[in-house]
Protein backbone atom coordinates (compact mmCIF):
# COMPACT_ATOMS: atom_id res chain seq x y z
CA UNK A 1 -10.66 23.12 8.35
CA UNK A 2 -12.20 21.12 5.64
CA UNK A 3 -12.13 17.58 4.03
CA UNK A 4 -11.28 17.40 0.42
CA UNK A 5 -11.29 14.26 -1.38
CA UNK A 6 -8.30 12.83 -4.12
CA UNK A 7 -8.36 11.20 -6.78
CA UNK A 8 -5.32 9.31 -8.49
CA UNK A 9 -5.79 11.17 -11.78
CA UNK A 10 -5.24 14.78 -9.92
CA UNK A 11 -2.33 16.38 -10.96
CA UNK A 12 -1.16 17.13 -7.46
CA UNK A 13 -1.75 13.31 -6.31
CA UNK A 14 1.87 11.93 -5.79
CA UNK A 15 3.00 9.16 -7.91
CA UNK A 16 4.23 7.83 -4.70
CA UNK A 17 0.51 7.74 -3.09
CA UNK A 18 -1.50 6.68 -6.74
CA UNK A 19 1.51 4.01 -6.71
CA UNK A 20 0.54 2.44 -3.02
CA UNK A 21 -2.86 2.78 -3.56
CA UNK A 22 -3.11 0.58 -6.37
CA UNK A 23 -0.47 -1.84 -4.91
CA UNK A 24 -1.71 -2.04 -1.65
CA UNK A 25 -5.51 -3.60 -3.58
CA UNK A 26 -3.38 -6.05 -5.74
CA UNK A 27 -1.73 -7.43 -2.43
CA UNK A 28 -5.52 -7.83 -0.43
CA UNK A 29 -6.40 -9.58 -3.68
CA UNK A 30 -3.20 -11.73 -3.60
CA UNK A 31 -3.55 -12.38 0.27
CA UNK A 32 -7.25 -13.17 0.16
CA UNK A 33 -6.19 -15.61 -3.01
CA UNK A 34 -3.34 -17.07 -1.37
CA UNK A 35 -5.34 -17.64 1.79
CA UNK A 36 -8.08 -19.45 0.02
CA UNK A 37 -5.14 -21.68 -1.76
CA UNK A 38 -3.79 -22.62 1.62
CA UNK A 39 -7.28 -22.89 3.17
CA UNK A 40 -7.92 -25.50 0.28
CA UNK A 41 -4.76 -27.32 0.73
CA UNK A 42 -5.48 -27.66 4.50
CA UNK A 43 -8.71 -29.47 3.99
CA UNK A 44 -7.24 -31.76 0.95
CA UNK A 45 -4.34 -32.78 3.84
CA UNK A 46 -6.73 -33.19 6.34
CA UNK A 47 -9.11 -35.48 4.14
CA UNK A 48 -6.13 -37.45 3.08
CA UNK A 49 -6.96 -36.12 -0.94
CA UNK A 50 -3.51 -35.83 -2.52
CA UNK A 51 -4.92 -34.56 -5.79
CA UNK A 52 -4.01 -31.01 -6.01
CA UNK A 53 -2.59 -30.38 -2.96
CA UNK A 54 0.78 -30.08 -3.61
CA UNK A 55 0.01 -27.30 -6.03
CA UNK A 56 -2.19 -25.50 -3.56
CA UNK A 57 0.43 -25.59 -0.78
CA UNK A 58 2.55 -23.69 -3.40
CA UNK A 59 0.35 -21.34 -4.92
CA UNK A 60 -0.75 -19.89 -1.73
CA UNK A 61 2.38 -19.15 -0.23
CA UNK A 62 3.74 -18.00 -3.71
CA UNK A 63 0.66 -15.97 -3.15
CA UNK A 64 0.90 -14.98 0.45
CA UNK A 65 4.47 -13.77 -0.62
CA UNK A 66 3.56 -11.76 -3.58
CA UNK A 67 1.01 -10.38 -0.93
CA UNK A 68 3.72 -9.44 1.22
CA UNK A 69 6.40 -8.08 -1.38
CA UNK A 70 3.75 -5.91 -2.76
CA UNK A 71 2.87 -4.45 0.53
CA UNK A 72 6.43 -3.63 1.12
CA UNK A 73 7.03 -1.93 -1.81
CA UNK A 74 4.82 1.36 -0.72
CA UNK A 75 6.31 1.10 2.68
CA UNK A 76 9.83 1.48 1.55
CA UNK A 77 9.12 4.23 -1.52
CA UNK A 78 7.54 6.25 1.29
CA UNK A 79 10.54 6.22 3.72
CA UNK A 80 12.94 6.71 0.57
CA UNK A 81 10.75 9.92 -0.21
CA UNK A 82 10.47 11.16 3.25
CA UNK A 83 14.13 10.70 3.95
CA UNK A 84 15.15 12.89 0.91
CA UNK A 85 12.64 15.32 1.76
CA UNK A 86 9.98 15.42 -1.14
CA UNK A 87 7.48 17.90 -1.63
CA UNK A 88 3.90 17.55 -2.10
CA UNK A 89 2.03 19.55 -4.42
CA UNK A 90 -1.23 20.77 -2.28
CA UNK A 91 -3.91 21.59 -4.22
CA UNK A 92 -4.20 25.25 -5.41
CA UNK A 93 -6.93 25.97 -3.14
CA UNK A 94 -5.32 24.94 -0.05
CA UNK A 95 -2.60 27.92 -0.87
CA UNK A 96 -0.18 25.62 0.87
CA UNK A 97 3.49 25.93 -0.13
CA UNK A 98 4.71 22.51 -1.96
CA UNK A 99 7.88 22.42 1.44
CA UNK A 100 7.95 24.96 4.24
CA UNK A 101 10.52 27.85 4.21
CA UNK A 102 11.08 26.90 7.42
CA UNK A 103 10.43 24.46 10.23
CA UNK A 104 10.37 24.73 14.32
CA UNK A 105 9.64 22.31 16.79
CA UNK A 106 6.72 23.42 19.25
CA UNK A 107 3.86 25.00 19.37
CA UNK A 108 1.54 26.17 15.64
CA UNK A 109 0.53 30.05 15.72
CA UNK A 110 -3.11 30.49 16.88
CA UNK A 111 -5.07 32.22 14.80
């Protein structure tokens, strides 16, 4: 056994996987931006400032949902993929068929 490392420009990376990647960093950016919005909007309610706050209350949950839509979509292209059985193109050195001719529950051979 040994660890290789991906990158999304390999030609055996799944569009899928280079897909959620990127998605799943634009929704911690959205989250973290949303949660500063709402953060902000808290202490302008708290402090009784009206300037602004109306605005913030919005733009962090638009962002909080944007956050949460964009997390969602890798989540569902995966279980769409996995329930029509895709294939994944190992690398050439793993020697790894892309699906297996065939599949048993138990027990892997020892070798």
């Amino acid at each position: 056994m040994h660890c290789s490392s991906f990158h999304l420009c390999d030609a055996f990376t799944p569009l899928e996987i280079t897909a959620a990647q990127i998605l799943m960093f634009v929704s911690l950016a959205s989250g973290i931006l949303g949660f500063a919005a709402l953060l902000y909007a808290l202490r302008n309610a708290f402090f009784g400032i009206k300037k602004r706050t109306r605005f913030a209350f919005r733009s962090g949950g638009v962002l909080t949902l944007l956050a949460a839509i964009l997390s969602l979509i890798p989540l569902l292209w995966n279980a769409v993929v996995v329930l029509h059985g895709g294939s994944i193109n190992f690398p050439p050195d793993f020697k790894l068929p892309p699906t297996p001719e065939e599949q048993q529950v138990g027990v892997g051979p020892c070798g």
